[in-house]
Protein backbone atom coordinates (compact mmCIF):
# COMPACT_ATOMS: atom_id res chain seq x y z
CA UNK A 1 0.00 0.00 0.00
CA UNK A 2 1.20 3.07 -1.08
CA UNK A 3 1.76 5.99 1.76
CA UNK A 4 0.09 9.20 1.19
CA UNK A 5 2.30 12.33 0.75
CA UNK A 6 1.29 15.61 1.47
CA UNK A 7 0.93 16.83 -1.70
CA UNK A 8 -1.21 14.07 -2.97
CA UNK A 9 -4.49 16.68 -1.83
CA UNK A 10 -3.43 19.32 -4.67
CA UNK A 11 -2.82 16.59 -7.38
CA UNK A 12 -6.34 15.29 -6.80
CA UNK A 13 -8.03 19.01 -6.26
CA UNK A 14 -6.21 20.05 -9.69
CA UNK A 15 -7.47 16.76 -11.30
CA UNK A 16 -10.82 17.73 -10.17
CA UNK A 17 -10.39 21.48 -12.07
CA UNK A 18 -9.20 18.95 -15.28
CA UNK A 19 -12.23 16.74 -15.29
CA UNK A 20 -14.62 20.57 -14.64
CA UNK A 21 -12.64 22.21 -17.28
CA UNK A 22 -13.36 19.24 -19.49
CA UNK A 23 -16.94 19.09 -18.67
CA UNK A 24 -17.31 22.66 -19.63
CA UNK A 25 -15.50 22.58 -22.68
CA UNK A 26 -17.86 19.17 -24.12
CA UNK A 27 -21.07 21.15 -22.77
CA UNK A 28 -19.97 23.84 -25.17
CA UNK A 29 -19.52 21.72 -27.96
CA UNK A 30 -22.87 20.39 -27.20
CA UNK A 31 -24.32 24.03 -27.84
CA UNK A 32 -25.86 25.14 -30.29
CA UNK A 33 -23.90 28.61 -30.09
CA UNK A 34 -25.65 32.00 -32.00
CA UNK A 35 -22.57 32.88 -33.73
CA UNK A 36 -21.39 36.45 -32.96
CA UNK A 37 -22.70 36.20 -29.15
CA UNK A 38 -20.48 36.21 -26.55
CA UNK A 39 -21.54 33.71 -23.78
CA UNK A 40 -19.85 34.77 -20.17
CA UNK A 41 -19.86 33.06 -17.40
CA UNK A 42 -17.65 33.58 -14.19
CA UNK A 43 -17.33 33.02 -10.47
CA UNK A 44 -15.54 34.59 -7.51
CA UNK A 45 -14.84 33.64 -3.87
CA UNK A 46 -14.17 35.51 -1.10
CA UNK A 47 -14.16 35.20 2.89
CA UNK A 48 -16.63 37.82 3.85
CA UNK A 49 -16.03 39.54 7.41
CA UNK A 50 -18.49 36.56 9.52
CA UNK A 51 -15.07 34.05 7.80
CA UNK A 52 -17.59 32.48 5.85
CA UNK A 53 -16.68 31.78 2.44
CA UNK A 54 -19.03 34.01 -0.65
CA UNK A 55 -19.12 32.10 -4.10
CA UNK A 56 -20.90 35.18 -6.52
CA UNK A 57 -21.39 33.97 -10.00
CA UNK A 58 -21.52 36.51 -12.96
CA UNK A 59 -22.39 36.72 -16.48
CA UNK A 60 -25.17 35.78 -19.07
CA UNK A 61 -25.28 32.04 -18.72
CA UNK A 62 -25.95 29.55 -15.97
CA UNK A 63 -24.72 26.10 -15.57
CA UNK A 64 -28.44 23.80 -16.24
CA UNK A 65 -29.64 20.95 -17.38
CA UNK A 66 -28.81 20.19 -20.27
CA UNK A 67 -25.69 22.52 -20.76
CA UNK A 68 -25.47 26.20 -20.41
CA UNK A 69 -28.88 28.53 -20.01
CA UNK A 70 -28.51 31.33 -21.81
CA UNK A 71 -29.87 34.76 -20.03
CA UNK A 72 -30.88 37.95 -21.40
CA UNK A 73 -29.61 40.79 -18.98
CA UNK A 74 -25.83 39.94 -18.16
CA UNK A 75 -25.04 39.87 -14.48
CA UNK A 76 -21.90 42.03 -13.52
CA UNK A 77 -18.86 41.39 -11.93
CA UNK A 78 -19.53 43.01 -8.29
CA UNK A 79 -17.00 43.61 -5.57
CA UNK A 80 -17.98 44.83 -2.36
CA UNK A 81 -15.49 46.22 0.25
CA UNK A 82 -16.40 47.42 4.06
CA UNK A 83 -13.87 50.49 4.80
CA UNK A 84 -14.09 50.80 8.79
CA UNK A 85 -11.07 52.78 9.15
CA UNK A 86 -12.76 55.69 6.38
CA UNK A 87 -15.88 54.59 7.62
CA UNK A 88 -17.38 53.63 3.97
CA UNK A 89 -18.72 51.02 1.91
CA UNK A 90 -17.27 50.78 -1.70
CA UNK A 91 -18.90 48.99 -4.76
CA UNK A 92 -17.47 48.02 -8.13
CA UNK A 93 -19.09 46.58 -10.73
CA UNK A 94 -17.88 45.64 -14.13
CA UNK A 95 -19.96 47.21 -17.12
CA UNK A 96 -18.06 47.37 -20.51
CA UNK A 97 -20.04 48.96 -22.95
CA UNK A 98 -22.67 50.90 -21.53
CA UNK A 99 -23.42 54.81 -21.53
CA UNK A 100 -23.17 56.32 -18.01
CA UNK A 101 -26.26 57.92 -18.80
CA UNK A 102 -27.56 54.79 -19.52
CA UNK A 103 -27.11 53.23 -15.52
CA UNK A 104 -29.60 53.21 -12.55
CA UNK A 105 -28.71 52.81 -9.20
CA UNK A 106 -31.48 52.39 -6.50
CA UNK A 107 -30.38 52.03 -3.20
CA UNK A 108 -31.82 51.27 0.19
CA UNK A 109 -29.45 50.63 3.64
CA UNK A 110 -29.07 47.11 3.01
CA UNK A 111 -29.98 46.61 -0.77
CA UNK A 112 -28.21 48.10 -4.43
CA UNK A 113 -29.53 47.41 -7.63
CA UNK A 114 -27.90 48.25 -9.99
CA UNK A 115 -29.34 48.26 -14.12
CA UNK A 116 -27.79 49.07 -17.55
CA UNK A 117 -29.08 49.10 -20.75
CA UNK A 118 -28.44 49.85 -24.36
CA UNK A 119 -26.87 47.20 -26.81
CA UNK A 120 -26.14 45.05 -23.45
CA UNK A 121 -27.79 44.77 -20.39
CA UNK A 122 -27.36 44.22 -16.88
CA UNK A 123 -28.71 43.59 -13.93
CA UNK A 124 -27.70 43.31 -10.68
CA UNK A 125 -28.96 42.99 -6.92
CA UNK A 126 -26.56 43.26 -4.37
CA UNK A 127 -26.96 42.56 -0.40
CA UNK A 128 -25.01 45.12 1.18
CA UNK A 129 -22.64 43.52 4.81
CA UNK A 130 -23.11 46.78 6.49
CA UNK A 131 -26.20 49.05 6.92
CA UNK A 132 -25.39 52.24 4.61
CA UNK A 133 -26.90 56.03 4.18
CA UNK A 134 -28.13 55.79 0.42
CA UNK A 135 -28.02 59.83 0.88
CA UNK A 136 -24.40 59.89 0.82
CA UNK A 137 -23.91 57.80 -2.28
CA UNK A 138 -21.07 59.17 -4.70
CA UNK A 139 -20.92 56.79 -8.08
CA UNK A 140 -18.55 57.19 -11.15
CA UNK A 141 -18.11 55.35 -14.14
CA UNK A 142 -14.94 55.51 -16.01
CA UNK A 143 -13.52 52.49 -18.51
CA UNK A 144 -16.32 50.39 -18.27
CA UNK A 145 -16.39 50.27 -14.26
CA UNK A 146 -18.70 51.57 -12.14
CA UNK A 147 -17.62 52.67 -8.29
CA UNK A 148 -20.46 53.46 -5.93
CA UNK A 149 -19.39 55.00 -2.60
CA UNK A 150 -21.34 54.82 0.65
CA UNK A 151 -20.84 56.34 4.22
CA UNK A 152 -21.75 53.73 6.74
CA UNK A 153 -24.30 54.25 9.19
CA UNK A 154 -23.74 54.74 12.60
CA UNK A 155 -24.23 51.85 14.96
CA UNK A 156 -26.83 51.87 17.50
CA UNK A 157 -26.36 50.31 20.50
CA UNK A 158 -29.01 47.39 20.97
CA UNK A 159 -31.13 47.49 24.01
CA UNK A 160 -31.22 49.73 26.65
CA UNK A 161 -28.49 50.56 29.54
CA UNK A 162 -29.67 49.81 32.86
CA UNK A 163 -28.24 51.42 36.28
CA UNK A 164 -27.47 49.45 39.08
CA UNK A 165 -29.09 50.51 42.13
């Protein structure tokens, strides 16, 4: 019987990516692709601040049965980053070809959405870690990205104090 060595773990995890990559690659050839269309599909993962890891997936297909489904609106590429130390909460979404006068952003203190339209669109929703003033929002858009800026709100403390008699 063969022993183990540490480095067995990453042989088998990038096997694993192989056999994916594969899998992808054959569903594509599957498809029945509109020529001149992109098809985009992407994932990131981060830890978010609870240490839990986020998986966000982005783009105009989803992995389905059978293959790839094909979506209208195009979800963007969305990073979201909690600035204690300026006290702010800073978006940044990834929208190549669109007008600026062509995005919406609606905001409440826990909730973004963000739209685009013209010859693409997108459409995104995002869940915000920290509870924001949607007053203070500041939002650019140069090179195809989009950077929304919120102050955070102030935390209340929960309950109230009670004095010992």
């Amino acid at each position: 019987m063969r022993r183990r060595r540490p480095w067995d773990i990453f042989d088998e995890f990038f096997d694993d990516i192989d056999r994916m990559i594969e899998r992808m690659f054959r569903t594509f050839r599957e498809m029945e692709i509109e020529p001149g269309k992109p098809l985009i599909y992407g994932f990131s993962m981060e830890i978010g601040p609870d240490g839990v890891p986020r998986i966000q997936h982005f783009g105009n297909v989803r992995p389905g049965k059978p293959g790839l489904v094909e979506e209208e609106v195009r979800e963007p590429y969305v990073s979201i980053m909690v600035d204690e130390d300026k006290n702010v909460l800073r978006i940044t979404a990834d929208m190549p070809g669109i007008e600026k006068e062509k995005i919406s952003i609606n905001a409440t203190e826990d909730t973004v959405v963000i739209r685009g339209e013209n010859s693409r669109k997108y459409y995104k929703e995002c869940k915000l870690d920290a509870p924001v003033d949607p007053d203070s929002a500041k939002a650019t858009y140069r090179n195809g990205v989009l950077e929304i800026t919120f102050q955070l709100k102030e935390k209340k403390p929960r309950g109230k104090e009670i004095k010992v008699e």
